[in-house]
C-alpha atoms as a PDB file:
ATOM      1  CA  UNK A   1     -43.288  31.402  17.172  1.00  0.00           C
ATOM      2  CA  UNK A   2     -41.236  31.618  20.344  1.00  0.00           C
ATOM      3  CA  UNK A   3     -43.277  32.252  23.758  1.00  0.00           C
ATOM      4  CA  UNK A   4     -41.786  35.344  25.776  1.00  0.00           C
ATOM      5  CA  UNK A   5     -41.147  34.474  29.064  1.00  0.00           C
ATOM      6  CA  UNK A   6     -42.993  36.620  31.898  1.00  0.00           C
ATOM      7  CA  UNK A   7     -41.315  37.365  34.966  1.00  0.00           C
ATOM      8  CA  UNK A   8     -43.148  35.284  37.902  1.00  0.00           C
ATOM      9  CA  UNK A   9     -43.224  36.051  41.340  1.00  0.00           C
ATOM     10  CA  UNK A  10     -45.532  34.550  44.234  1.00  0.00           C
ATOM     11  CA  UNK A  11     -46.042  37.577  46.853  1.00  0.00           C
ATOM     12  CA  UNK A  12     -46.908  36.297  50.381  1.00  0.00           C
ATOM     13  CA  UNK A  13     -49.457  38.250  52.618  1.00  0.00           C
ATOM     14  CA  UNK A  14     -48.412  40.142  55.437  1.00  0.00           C
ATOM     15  CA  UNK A  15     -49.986  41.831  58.744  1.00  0.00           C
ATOM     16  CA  UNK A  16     -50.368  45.762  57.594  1.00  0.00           C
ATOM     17  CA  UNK A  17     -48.337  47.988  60.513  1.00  0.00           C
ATOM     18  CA  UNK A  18     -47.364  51.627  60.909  1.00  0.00           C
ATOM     19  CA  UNK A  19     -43.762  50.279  59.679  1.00  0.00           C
ATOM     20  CA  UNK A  20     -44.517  47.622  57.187  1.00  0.00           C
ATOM     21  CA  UNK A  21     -46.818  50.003  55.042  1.00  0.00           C
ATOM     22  CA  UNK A  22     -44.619  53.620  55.733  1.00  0.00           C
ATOM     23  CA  UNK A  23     -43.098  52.897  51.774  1.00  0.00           C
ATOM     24  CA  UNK A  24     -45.782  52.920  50.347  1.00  0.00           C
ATOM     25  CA  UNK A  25     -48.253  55.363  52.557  1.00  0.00           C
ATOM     26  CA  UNK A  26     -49.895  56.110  55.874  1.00  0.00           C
ATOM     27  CA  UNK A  27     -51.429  53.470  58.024  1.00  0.00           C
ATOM     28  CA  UNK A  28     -54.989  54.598  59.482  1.00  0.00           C
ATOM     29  CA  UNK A  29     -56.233  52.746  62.742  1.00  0.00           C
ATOM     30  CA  UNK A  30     -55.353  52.451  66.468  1.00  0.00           C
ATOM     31  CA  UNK A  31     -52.053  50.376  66.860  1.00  0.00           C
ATOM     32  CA  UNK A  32     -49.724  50.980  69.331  1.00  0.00           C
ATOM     33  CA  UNK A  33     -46.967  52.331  66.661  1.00  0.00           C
ATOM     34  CA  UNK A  34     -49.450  55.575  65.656  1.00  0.00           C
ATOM     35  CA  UNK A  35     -48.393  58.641  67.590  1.00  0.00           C
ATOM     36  CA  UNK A  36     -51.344  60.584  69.516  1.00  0.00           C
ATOM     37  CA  UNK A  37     -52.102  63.740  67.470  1.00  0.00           C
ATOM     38  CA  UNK A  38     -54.246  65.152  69.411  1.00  0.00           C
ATOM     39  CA  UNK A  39     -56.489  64.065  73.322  1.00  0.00           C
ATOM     40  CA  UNK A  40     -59.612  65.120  75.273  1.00  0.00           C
ATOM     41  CA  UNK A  41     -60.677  64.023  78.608  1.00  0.00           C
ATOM     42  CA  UNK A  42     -61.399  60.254  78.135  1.00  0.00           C
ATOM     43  CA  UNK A  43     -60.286  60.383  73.989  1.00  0.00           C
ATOM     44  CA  UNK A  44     -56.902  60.138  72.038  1.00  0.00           C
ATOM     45  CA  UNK A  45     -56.788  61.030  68.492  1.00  0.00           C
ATOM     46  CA  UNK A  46     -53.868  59.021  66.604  1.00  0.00           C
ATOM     47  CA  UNK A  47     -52.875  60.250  63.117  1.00  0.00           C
ATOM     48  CA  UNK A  48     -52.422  63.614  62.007  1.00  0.00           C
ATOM     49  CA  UNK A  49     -52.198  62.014  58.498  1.00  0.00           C
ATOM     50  CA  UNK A  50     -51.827  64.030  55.265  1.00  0.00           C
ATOM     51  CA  UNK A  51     -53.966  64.006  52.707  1.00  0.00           C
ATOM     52  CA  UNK A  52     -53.480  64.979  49.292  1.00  0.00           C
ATOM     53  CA  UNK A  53     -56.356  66.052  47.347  1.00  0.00           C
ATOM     54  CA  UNK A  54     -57.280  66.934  43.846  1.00  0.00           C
ATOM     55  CA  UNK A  55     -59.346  69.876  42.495  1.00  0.00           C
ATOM     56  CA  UNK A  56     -62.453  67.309  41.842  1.00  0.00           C
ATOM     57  CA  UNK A  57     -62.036  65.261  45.299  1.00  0.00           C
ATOM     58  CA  UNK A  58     -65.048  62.891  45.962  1.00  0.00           C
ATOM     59  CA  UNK A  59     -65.575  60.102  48.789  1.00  0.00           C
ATOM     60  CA  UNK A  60     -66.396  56.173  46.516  1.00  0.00           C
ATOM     61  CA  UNK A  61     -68.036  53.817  48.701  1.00  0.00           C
ATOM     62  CA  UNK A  62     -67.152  50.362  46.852  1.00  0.00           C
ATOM     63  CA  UNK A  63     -69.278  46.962  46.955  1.00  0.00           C
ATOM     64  CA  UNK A  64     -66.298  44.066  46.957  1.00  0.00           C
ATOM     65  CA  UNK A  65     -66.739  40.898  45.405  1.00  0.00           C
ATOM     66  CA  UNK A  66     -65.226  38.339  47.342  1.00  0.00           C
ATOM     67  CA  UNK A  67     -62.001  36.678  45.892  1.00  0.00           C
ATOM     68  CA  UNK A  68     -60.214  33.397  46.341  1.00  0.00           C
ATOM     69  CA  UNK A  69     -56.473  32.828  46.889  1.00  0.00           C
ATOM     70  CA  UNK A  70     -54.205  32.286  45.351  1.00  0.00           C
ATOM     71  CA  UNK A  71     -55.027  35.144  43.096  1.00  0.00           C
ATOM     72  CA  UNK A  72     -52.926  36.743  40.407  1.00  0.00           C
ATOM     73  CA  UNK A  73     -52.842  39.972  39.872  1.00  0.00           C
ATOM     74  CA  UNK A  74     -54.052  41.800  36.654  1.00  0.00           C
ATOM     75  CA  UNK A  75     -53.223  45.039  36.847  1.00  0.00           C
ATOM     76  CA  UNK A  76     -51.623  48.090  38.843  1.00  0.00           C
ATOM     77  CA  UNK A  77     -51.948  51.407  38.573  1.00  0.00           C
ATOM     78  CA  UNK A  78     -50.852  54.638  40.573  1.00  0.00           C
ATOM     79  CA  UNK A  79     -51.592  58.529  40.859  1.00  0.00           C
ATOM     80  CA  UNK A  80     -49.498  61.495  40.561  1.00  0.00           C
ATOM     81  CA  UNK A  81     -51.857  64.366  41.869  1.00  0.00           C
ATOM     82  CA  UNK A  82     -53.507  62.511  44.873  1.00  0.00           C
ATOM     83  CA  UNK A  83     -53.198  60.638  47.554  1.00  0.00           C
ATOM     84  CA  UNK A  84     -55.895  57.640  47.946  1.00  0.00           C
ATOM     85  CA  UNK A  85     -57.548  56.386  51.272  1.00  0.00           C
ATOM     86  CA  UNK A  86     -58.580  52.669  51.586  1.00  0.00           C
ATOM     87  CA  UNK A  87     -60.777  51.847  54.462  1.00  0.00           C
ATOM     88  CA  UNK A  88     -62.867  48.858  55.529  1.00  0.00           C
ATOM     89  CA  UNK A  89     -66.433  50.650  55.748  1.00  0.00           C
ATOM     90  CA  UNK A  90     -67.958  47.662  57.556  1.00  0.00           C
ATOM     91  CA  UNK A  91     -65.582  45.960  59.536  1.00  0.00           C
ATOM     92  CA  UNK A  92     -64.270  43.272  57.229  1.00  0.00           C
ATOM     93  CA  UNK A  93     -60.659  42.428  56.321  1.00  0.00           C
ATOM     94  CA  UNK A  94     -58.742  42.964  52.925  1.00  0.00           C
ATOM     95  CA  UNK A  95     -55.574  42.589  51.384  1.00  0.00           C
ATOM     96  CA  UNK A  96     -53.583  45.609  49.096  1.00  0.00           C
ATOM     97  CA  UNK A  97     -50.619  44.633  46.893  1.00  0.00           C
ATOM     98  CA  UNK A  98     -48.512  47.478  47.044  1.00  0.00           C
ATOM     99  CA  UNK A  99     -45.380  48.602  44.905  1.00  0.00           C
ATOM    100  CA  UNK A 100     -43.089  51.411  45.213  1.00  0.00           C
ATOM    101  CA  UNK A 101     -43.373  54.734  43.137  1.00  0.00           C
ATOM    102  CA  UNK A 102     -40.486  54.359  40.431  1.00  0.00           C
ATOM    103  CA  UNK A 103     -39.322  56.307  37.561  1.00  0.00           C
ATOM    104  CA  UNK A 104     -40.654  54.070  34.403  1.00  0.00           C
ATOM    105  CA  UNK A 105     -43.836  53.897  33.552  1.00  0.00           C
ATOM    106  CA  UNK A 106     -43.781  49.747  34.927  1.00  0.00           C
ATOM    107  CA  UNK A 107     -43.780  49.162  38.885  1.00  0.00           C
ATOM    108  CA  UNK A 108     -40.729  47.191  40.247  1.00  0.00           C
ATOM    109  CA  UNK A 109     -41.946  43.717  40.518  1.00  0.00           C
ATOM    110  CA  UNK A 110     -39.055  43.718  43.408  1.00  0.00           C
ATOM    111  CA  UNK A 111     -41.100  46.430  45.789  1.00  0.00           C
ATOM    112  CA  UNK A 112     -44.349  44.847  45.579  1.00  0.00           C
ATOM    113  CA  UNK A 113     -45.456  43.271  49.014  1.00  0.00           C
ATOM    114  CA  UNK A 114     -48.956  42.638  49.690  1.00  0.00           C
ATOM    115  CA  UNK A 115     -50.586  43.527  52.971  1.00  0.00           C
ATOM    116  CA  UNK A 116     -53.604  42.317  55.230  1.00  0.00           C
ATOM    117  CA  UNK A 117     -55.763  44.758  56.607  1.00  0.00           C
ATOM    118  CA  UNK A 118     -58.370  44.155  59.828  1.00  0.00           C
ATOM    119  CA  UNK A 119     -61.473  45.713  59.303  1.00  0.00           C
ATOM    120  CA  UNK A 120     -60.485  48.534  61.958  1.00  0.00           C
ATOM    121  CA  UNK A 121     -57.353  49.839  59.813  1.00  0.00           C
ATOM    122  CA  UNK A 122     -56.483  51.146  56.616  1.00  0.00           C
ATOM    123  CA  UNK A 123     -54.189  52.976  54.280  1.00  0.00           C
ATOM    124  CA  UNK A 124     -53.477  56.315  53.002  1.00  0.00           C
ATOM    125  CA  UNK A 125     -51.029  55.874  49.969  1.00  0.00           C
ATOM    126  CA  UNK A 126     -48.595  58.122  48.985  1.00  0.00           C
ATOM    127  CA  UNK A 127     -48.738  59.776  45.504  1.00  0.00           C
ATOM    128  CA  UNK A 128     -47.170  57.460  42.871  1.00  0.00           C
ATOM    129  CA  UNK A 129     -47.442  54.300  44.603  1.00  0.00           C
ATOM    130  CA  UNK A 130     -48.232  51.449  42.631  1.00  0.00           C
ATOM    131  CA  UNK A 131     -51.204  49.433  43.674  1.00  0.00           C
ATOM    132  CA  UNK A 132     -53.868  47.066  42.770  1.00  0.00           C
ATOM    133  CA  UNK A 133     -57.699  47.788  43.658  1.00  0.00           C
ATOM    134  CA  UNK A 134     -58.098  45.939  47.313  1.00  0.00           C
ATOM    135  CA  UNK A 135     -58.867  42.106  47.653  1.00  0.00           C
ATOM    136  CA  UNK A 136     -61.983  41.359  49.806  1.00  0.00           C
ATOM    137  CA  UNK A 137     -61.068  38.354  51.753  1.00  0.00           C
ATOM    138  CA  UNK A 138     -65.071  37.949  52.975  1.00  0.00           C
ATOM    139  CA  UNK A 139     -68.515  38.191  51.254  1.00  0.00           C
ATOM    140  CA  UNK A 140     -70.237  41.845  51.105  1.00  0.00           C
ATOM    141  CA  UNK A 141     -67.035  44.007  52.265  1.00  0.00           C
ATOM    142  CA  UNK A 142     -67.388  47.132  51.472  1.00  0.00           C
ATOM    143  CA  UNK A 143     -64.770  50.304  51.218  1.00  0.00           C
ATOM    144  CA  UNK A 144     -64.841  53.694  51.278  1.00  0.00           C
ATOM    145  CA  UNK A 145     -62.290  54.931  48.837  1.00  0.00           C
ATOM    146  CA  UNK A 146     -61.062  58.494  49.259  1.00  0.00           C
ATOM    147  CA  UNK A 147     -59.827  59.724  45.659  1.00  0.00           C
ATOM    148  CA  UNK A 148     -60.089  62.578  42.804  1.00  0.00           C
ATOM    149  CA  UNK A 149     -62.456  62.071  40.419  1.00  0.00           C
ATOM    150  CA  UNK A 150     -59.826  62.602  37.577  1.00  0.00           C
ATOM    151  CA  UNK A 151     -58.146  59.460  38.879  1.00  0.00           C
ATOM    152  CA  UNK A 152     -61.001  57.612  36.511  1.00  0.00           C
ATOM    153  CA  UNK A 153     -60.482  59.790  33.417  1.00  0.00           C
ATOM    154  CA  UNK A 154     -58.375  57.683  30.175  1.00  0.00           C
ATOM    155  CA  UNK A 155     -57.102  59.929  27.706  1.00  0.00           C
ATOM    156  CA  UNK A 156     -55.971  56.556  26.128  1.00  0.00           C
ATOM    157  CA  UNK A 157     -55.823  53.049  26.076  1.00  0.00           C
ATOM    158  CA  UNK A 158     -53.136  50.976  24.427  1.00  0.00           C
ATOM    159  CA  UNK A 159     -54.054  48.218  22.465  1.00  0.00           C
ATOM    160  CA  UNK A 160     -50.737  46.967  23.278  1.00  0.00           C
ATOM    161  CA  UNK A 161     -51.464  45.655  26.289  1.00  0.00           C
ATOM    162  CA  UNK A 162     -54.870  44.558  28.172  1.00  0.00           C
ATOM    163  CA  UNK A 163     -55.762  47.085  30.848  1.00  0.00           C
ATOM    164  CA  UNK A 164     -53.075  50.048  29.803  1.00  0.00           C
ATOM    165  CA  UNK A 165     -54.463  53.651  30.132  1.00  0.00           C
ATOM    166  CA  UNK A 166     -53.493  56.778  30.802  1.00  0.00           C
ATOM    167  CA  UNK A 167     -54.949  59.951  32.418  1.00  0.00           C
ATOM    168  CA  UNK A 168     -54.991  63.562  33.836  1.00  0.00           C
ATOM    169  CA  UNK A 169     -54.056  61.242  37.134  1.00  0.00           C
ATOM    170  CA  UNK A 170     -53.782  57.812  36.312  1.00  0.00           C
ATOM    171  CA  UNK A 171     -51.007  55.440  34.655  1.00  0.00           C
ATOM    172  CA  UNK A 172     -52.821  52.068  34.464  1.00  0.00           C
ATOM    173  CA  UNK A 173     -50.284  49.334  33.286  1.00  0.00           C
ATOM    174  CA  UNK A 174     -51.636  45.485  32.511  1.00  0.00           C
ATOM    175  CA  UNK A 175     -49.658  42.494  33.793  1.00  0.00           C
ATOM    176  CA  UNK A 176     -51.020  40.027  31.845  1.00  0.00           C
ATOM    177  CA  UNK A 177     -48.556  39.590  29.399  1.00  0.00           C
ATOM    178  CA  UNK A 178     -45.482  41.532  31.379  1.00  0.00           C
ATOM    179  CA  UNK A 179     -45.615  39.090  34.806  1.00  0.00           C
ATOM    180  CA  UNK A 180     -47.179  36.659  36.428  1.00  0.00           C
ATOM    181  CA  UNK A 181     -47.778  37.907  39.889  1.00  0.00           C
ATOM    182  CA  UNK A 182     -49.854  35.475  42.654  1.00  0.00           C
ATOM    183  CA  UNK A 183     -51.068  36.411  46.155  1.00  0.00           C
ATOM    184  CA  UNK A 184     -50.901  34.241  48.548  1.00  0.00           C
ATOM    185  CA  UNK A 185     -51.688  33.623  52.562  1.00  0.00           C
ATOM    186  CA  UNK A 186     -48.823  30.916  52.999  1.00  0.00           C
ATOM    187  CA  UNK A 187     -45.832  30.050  50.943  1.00  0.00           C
ATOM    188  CA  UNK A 188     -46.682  27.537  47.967  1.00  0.00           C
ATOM    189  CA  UNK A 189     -45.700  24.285  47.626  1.00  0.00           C
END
């Protein structure tokens, strides 16, 4: 029996900014690249930021597991209805691989980019993008995870392939036997 080849790609971390996120959503946090929205005496307000939120909208506050680098990716999925907020909820770091929205039901291996957040910033992702759940990159991080609650409904799951499903608000696609995908802090060797 001949072995398929996967497609293989090593994805290098990256500092999250205001312009090195904007394809694939809204970066939350003071930086010096987020316009004031609004100011007080003594207080500036940056963002502004939309949010896009389902009829069943309810806030997920997520225990992380830590896990170690070089890590390959398992799975992506995205949402059509909502928006999703990622934010550190107690100061600790993460990474988020990323993918632009496209038209098949696979992400572009070619868009995906994988960011490093501080544990003062976050994302707000645009509806459709492709993404992974975040990495933790130290012990007990914790997120608060803005999101519908139809985001968790399958209506199916492909034997297929590990990990497929498919919801009211959810296209969950396994890369296990489509691509290899690694993250990594520093170019291999």
């Amino acid at each position: 029996m001949r072995r398929r080849t996967l497609f293989e790609r090593t994805i290098i971390v990256e500092p999250a900014t205001p312009s090195a996120v904007m394809a694939y959503g809204d970066f939350v946090g003071a930086h010096p690249d987020v316009p004031e929205f609004a100011s007080w005496p003594g207080t500036t307000i940056h963002g502004g930021l939309p949010l896009t939120i389902g009829e069943k909208a309810e806030l997920l506050l997520v225990d992380m597991a830590p896990r170690t680098f070089p890590l390959r990716c398992s799975l992506m999925e995205r949402h059509s209805g909502h928006t999703q907020t990622y934010l550190s909820f107690n100061g600790k770091p993460f990474v988020m691989l990323l993918g632009e929205p496209t038209a098949d039901d696979l992400p572009d291996y070619a868009t995906l980019r994988a960011f490093r957040f501080d544990g003062a910033s976050g994302i707000i992702l645009r509806t459709d993008v492709w993404h992974d759940f975040p990495y933790a990159l130290e012990e007990h991080t914790q997120f608060a995870v803005v999101l519908d609650a139809l985001s968790h409904i399958n209506e199916n799951t492909s034997l297929a392939h590990r990990y497929d499903a498919d919801g009211p608000d959810l296209q969950r696609r396994g890369l296990i036997d489509r691509a290899v995908i690694h993250v990594a802090f520093r170019a291999p060797s």
